[in-house]
PDB file of N, CA and C in Angstrom:
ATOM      1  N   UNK A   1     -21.749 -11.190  37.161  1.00  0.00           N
ATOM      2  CA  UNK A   1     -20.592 -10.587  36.503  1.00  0.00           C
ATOM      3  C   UNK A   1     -21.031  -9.277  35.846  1.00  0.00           C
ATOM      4  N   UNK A   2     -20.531  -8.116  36.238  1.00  0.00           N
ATOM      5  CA  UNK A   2     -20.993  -6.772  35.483  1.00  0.00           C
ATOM      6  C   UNK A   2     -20.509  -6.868  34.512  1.00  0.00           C
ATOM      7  N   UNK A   3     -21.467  -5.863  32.888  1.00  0.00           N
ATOM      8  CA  UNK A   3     -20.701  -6.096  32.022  1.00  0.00           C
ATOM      9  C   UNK A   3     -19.186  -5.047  32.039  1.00  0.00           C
ATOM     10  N   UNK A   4     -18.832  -5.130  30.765  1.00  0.00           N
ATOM     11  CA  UNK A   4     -17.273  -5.191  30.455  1.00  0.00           C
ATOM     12  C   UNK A   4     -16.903  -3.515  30.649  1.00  0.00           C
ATOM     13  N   UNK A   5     -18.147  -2.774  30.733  1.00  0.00           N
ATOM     14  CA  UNK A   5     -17.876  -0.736  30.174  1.00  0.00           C
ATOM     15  C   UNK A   5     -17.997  -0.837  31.921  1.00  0.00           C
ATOM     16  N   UNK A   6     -18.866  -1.336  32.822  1.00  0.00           N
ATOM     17  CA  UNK A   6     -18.810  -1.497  34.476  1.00  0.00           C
ATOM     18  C   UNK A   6     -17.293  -1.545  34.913  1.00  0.00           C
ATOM     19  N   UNK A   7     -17.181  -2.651  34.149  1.00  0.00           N
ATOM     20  CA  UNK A   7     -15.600  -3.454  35.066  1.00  0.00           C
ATOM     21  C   UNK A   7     -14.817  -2.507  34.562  1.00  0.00           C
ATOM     22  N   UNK A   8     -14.269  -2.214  32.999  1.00  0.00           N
ATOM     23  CA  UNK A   8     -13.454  -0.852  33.309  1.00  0.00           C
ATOM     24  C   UNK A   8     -13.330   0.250  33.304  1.00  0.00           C
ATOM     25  N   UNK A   9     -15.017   1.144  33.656  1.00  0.00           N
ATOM     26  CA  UNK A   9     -14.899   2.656  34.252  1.00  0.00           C
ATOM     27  C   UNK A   9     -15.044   1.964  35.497  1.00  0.00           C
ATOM     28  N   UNK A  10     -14.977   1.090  36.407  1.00  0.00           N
ATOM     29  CA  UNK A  10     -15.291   1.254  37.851  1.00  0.00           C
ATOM     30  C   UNK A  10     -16.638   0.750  38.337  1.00  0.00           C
ATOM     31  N   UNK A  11     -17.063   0.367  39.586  1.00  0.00           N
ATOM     32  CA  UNK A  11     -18.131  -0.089  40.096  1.00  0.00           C
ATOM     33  C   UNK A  11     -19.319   0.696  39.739  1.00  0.00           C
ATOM     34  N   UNK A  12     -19.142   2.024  39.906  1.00  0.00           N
ATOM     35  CA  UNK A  12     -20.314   3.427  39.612  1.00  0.00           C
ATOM     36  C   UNK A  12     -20.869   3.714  37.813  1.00  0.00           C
ATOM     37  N   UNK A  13     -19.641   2.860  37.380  1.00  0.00           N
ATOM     38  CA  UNK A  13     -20.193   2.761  35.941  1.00  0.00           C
ATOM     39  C   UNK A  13     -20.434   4.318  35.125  1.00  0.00           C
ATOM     40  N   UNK A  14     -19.949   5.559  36.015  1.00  0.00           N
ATOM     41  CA  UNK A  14     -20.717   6.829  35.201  1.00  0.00           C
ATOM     42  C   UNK A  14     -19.607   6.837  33.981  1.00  0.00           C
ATOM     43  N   UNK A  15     -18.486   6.553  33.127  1.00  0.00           N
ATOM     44  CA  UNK A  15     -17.396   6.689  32.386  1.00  0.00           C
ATOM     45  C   UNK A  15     -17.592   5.607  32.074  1.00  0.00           C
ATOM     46  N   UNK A  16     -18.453   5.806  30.334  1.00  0.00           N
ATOM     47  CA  UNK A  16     -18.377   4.394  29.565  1.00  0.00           C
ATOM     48  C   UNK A  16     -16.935   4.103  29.169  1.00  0.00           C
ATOM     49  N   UNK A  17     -16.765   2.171  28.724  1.00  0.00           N
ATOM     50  CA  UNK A  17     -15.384   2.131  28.423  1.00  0.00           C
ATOM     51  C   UNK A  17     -14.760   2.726  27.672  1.00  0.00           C
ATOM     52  N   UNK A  18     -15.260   2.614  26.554  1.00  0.00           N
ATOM     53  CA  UNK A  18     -15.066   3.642  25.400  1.00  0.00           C
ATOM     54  C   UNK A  18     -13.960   5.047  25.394  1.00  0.00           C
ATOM     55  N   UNK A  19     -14.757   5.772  26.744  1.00  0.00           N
ATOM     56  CA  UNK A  19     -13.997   6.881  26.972  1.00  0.00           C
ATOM     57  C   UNK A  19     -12.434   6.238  28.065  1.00  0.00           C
ATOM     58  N   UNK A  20     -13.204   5.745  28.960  1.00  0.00           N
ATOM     59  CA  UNK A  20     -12.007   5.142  30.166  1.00  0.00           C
ATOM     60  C   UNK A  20     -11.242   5.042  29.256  1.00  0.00           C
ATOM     61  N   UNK A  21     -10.948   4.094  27.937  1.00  0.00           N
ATOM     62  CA  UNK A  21      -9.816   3.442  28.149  1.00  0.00           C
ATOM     63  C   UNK A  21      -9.262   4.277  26.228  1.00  0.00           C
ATOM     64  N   UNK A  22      -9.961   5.414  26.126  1.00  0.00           N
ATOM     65  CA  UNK A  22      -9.597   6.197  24.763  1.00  0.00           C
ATOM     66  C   UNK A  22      -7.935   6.497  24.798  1.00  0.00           C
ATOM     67  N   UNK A  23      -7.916   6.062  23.422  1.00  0.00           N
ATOM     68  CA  UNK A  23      -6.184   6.240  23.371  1.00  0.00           C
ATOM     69  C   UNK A  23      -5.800   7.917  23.693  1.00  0.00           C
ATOM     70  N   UNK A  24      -6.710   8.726  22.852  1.00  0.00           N
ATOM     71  CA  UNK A  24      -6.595  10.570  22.988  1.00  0.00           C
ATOM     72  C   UNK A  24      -6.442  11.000  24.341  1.00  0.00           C
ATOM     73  N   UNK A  25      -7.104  10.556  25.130  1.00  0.00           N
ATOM     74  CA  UNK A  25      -6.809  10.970  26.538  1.00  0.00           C
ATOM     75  C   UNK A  25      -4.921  10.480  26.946  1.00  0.00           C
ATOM     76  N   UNK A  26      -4.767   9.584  26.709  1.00  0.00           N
ATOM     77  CA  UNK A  26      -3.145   9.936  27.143  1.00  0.00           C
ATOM     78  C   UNK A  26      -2.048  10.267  26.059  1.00  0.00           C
ATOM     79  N   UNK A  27      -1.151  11.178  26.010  1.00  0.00           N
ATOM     80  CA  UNK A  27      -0.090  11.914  25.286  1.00  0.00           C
ATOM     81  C   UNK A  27       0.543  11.025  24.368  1.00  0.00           C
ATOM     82  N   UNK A  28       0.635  10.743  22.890  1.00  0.00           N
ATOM     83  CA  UNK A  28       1.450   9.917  21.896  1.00  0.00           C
ATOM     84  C   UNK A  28       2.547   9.997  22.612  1.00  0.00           C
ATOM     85  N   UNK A  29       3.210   8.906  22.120  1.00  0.00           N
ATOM     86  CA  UNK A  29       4.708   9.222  22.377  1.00  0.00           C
ATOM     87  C   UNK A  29       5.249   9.561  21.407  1.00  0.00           C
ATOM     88  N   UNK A  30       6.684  10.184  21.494  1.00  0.00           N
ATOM     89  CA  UNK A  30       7.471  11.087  20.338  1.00  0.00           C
ATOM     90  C   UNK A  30       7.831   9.789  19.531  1.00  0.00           C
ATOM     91  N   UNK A  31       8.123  10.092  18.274  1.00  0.00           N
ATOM     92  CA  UNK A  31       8.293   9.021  17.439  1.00  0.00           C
ATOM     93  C   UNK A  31       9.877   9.226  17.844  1.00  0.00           C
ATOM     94  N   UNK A  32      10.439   7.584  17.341  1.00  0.00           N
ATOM     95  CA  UNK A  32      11.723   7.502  18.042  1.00  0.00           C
ATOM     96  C   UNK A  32      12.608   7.735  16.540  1.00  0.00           C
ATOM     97  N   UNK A  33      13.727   7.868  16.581  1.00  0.00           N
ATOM     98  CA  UNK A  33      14.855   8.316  15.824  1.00  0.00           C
ATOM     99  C   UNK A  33      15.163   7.256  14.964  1.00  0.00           C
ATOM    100  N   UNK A  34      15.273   6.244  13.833  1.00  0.00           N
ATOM    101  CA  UNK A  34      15.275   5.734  13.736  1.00  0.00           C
ATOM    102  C   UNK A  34      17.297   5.304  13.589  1.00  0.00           C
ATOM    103  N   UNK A  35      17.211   4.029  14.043  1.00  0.00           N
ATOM    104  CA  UNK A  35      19.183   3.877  14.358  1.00  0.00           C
ATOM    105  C   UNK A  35      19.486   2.914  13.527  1.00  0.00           C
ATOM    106  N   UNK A  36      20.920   2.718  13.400  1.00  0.00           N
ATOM    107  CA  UNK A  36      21.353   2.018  12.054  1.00  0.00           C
ATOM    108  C   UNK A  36      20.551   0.961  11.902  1.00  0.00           C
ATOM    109  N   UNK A  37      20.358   0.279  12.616  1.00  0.00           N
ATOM    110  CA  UNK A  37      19.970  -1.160  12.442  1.00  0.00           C
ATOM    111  C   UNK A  37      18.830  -1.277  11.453  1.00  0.00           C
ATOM    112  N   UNK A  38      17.345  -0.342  12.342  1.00  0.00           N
ATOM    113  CA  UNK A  38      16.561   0.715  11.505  1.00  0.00           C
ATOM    114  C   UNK A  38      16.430   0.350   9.895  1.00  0.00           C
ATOM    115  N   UNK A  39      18.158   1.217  10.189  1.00  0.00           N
ATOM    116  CA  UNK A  39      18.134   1.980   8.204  1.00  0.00           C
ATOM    117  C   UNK A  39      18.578   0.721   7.445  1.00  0.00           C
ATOM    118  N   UNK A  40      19.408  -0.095   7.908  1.00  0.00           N
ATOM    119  CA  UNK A  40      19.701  -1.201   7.550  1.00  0.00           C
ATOM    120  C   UNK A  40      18.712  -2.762   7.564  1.00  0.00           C
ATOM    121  N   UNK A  41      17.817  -2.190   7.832  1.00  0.00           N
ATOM    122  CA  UNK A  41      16.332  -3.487   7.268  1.00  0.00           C
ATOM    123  C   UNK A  41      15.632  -2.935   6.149  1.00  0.00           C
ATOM    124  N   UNK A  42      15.592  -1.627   6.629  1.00  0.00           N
ATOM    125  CA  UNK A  42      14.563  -0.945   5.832  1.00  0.00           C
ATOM    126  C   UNK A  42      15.378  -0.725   4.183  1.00  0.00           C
ATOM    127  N   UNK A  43      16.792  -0.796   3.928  1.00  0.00           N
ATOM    128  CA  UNK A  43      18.037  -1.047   2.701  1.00  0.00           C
ATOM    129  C   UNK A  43      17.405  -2.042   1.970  1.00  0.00           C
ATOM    130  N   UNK A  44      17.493  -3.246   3.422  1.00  0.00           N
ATOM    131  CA  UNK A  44      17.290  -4.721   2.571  1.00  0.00           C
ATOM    132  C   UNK A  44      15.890  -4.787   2.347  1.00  0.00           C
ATOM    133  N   UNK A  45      14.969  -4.146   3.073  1.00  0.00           N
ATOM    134  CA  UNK A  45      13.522  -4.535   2.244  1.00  0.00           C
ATOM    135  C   UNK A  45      13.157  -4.240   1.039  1.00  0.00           C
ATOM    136  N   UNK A  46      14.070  -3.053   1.166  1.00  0.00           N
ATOM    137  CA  UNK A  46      13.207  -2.094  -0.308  1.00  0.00           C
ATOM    138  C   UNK A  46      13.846  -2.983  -1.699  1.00  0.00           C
ATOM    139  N   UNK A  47      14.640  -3.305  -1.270  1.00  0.00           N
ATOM    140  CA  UNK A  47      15.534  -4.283  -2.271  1.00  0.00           C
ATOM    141  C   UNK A  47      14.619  -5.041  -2.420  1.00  0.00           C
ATOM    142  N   UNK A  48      13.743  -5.991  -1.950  1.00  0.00           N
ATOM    143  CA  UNK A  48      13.646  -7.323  -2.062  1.00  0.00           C
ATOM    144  C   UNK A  48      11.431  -6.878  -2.125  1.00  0.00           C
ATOM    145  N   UNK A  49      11.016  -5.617  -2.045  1.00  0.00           N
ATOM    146  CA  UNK A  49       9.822  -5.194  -2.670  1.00  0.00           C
ATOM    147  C   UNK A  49      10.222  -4.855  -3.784  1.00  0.00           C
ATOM    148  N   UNK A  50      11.222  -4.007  -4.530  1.00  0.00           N
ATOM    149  CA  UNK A  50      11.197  -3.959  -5.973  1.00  0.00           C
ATOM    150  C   UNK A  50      11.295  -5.305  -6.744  1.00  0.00           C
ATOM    151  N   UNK A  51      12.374  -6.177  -6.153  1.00  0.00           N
ATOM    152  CA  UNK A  51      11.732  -7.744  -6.868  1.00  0.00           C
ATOM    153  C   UNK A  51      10.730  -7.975  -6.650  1.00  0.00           C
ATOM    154  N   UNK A  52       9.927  -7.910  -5.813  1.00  0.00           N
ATOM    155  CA  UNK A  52       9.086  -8.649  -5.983  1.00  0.00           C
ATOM    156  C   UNK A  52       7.697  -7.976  -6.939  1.00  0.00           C
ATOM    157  N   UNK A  53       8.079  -6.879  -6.800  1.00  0.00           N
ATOM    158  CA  UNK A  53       7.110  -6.175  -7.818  1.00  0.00           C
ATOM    159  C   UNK A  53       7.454  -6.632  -9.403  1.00  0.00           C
ATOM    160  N   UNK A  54       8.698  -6.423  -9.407  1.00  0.00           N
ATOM    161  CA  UNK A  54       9.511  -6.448 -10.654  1.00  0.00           C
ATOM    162  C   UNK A  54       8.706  -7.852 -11.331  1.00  0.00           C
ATOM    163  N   UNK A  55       8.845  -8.542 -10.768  1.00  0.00           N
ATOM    164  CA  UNK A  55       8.295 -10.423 -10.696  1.00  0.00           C
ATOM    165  C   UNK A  55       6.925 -10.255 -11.258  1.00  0.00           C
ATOM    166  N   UNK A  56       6.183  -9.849 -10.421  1.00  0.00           N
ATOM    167  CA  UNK A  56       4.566  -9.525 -10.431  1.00  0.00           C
ATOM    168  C   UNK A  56       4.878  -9.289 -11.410  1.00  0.00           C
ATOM    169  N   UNK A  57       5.077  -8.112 -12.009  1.00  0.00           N
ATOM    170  CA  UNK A  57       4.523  -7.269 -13.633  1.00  0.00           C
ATOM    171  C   UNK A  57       5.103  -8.204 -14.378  1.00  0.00           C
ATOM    172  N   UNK A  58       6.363  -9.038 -14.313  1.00  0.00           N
ATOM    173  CA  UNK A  58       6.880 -10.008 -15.555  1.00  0.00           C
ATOM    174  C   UNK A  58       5.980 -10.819 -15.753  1.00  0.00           C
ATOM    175  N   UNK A  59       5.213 -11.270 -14.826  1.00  0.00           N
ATOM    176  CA  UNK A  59       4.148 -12.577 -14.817  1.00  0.00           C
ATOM    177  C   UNK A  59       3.056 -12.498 -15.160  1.00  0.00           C
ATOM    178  N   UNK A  60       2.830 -10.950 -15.079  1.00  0.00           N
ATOM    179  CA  UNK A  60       1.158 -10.362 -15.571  1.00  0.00           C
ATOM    180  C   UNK A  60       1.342 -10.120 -17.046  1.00  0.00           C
ATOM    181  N   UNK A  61       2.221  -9.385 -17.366  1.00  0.00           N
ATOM    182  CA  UNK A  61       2.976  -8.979 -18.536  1.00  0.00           C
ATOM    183  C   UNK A  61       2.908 -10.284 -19.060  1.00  0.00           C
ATOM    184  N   UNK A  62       3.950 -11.526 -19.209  1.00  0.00           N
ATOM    185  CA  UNK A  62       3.745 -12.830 -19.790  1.00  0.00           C
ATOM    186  C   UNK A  62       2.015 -13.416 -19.715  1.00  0.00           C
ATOM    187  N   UNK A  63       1.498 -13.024 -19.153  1.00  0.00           N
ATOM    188  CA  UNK A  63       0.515 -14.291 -19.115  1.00  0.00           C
ATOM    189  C   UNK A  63      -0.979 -13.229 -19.873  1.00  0.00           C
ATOM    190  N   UNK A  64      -0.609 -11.924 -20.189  1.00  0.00           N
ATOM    191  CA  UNK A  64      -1.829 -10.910 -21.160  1.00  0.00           C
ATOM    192  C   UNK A  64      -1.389 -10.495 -22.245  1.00  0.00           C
ATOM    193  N   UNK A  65       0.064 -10.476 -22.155  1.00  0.00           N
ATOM    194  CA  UNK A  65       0.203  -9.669 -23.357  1.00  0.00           C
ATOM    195  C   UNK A  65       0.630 -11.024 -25.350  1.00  0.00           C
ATOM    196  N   UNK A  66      -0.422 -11.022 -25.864  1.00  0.00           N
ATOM    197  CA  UNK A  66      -0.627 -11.738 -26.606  1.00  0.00           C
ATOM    198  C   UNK A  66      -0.190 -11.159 -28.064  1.00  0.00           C
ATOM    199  N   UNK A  67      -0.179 -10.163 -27.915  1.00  0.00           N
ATOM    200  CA  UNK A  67      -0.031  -9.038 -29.533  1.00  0.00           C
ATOM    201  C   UNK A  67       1.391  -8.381 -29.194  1.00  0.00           C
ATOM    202  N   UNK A  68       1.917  -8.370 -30.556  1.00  0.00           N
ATOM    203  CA  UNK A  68       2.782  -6.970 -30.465  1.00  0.00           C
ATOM    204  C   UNK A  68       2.562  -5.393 -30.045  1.00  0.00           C
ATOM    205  N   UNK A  69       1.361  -5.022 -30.451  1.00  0.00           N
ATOM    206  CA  UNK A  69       0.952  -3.771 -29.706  1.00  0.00           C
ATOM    207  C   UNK A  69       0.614  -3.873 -27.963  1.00  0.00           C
ATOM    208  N   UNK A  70       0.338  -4.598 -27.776  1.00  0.00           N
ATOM    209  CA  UNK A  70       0.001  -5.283 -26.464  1.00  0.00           C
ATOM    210  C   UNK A  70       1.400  -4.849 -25.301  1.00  0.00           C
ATOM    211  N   UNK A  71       2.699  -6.057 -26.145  1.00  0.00           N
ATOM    212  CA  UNK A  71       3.637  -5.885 -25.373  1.00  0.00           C
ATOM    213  C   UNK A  71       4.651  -4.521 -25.335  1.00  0.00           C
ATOM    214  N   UNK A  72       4.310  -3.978 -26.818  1.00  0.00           N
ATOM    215  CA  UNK A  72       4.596  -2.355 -26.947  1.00  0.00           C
ATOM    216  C   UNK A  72       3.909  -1.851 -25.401  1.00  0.00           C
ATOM    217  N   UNK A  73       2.541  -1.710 -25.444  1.00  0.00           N
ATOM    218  CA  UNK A  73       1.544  -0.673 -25.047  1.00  0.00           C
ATOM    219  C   UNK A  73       2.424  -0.930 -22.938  1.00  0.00           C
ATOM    220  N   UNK A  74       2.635  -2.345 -22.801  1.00  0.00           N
ATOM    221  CA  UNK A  74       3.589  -2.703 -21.807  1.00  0.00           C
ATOM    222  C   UNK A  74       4.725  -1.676 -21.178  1.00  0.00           C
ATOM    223  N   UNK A  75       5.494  -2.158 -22.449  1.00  0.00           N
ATOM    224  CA  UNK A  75       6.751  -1.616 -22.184  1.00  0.00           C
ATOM    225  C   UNK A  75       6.482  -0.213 -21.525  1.00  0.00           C
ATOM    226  N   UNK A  76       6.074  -0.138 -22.595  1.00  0.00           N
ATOM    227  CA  UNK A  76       6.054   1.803 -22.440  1.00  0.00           C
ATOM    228  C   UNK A  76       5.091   2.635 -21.053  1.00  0.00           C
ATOM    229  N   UNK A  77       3.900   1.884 -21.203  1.00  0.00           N
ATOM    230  CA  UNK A  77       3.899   2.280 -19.285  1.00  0.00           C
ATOM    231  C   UNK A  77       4.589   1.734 -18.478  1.00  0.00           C
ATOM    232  N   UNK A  78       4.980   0.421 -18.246  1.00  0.00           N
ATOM    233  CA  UNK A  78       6.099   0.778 -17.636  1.00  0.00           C
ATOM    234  C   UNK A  78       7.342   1.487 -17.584  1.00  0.00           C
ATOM    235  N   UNK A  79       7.963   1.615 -18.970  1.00  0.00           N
ATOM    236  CA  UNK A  79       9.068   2.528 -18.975  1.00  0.00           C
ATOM    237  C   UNK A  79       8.537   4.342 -18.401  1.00  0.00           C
ATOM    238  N   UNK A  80       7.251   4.716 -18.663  1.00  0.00           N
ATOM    239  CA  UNK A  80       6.444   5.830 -18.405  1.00  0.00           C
ATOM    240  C   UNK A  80       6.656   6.044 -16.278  1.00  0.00           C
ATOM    241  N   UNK A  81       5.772   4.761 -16.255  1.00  0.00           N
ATOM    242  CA  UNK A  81       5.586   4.925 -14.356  1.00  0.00           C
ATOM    243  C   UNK A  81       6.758   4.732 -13.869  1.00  0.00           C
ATOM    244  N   UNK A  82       7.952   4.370 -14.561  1.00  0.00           N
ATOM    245  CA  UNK A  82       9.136   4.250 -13.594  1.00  0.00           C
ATOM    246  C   UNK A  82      10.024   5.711 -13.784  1.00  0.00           C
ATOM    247  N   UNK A  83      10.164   6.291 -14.891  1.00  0.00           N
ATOM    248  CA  UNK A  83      10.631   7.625 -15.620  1.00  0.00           C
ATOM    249  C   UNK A  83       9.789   8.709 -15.049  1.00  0.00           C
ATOM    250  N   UNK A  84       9.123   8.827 -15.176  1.00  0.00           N
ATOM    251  CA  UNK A  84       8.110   9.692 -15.157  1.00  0.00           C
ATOM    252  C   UNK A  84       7.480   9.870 -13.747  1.00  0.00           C
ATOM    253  N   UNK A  85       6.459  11.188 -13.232  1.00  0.00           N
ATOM    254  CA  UNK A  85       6.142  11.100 -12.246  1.00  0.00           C
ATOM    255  C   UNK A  85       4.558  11.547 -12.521  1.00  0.00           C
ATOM    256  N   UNK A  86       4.453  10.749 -13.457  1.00  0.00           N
ATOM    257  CA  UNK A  86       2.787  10.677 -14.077  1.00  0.00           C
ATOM    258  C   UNK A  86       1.979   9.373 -13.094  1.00  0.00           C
ATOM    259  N   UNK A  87       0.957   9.094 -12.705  1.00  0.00           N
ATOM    260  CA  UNK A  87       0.663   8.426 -11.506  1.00  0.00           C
ATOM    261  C   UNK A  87       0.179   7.049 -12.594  1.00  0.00           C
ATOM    262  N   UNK A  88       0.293   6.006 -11.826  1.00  0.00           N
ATOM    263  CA  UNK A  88       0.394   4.618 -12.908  1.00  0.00           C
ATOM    264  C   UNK A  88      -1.134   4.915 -13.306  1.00  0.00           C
ATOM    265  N   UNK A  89      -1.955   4.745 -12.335  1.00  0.00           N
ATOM    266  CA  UNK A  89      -3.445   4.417 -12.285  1.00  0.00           C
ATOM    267  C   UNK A  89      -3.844   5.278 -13.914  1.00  0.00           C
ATOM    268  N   UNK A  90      -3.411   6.806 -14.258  1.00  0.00           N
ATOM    269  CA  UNK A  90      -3.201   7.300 -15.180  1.00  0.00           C
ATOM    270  C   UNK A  90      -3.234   5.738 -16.464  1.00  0.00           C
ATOM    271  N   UNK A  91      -2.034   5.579 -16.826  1.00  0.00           N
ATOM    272  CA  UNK A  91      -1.298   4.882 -17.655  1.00  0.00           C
ATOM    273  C   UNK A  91      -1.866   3.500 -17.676  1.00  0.00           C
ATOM    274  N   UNK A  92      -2.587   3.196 -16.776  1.00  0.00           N
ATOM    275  CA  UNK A  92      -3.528   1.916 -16.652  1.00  0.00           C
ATOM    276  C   UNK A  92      -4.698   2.218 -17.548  1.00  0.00           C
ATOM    277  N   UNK A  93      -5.145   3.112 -16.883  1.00  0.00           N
ATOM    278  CA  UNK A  93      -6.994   3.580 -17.689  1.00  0.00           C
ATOM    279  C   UNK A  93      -6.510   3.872 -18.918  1.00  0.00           C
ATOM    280  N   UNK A  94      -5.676   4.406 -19.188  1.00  0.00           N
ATOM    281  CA  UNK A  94      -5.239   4.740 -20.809  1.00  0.00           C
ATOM    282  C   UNK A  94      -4.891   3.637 -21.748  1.00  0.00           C
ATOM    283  N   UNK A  95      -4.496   1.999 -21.105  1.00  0.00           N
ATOM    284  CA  UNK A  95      -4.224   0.951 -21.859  1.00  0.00           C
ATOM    285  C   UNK A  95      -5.559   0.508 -21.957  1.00  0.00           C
ATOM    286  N   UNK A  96      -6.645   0.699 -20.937  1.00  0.00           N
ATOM    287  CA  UNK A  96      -7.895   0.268 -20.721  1.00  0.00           C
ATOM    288  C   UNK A  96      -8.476   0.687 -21.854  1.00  0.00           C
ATOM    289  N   UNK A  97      -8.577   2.069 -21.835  1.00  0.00           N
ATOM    290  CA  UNK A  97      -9.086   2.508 -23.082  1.00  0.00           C
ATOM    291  C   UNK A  97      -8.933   2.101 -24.326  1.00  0.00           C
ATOM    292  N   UNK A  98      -7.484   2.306 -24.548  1.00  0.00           N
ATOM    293  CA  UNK A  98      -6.790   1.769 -26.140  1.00  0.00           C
ATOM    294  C   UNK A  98      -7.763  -0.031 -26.350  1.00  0.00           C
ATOM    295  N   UNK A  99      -7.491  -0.450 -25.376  1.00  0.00           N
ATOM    296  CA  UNK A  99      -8.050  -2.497 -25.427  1.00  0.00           C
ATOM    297  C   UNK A  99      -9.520  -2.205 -25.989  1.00  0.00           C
ATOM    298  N   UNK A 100     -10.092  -1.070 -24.989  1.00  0.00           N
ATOM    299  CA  UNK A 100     -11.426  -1.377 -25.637  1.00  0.00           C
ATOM    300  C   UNK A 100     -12.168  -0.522 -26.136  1.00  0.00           C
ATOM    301  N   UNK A 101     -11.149  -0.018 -27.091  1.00  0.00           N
ATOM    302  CA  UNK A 101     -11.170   0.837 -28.525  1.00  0.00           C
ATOM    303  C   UNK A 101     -10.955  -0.393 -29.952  1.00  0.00           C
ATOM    304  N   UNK A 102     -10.077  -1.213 -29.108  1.00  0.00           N
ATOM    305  CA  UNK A 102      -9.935  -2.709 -29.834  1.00  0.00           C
ATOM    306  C   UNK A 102      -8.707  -1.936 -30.720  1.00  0.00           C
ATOM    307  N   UNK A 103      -7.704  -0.998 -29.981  1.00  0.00           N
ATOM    308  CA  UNK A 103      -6.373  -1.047 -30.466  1.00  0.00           C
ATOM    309  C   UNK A 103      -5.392  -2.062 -30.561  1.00  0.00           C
ATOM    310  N   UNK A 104      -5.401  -1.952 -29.061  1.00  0.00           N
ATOM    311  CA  UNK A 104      -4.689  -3.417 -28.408  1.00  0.00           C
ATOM    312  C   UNK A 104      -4.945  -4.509 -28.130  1.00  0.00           C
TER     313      UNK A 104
END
């Protein structure tokens, strides 16, 4: 049994598989248009990722935040990353900090 780069460049083997069977050698296809149906999953998903995000942070939120400054320091990045177009990761390291400054 020849190996597997033999069997698909051919008996002569000079075109490892690698290249034979490279996606770049043949033309992408055009991305397609997207049609109602499309826009109408993609409606109901986004719906049903903000719950579920929404969920996540209630559950992380309930199960750390132990202090009043705590559930302050909460609120407010979240009220921040949803308002704002300051990047969360920001507003994360900054609660990080405050905790272990031993604010929060």
């Amino acid at each position: 049994m020849p190996p597997a780069g033999r069997a698909l460049a051919g008996d002569d083997g000079d075109v490892p598989a690698c290249v034979a069977t490279c996606p770049s050698w043949h033309p992408a296809p055009e991305p397609a248009e997207p049609n109602r149906v499309d826009r109408l999953i993609q409606a109901a998903l986004i719906v049903r990722l903000i719950g579920l995000r929404a969920a996540s942070a209630l559950i992380l939120a309930r199960s750390t935040d132990r202090t009043i400054a705590a559930l302050l320091l909460t609120a407010m990045v979240a009220a921040g990353a949803t308002i704002s177009r300051i990047i969360p990761l920001w507003l994360l390291l900054a609660g990080g900090v405050l905790s272990f400054a031993g604010i929060v």
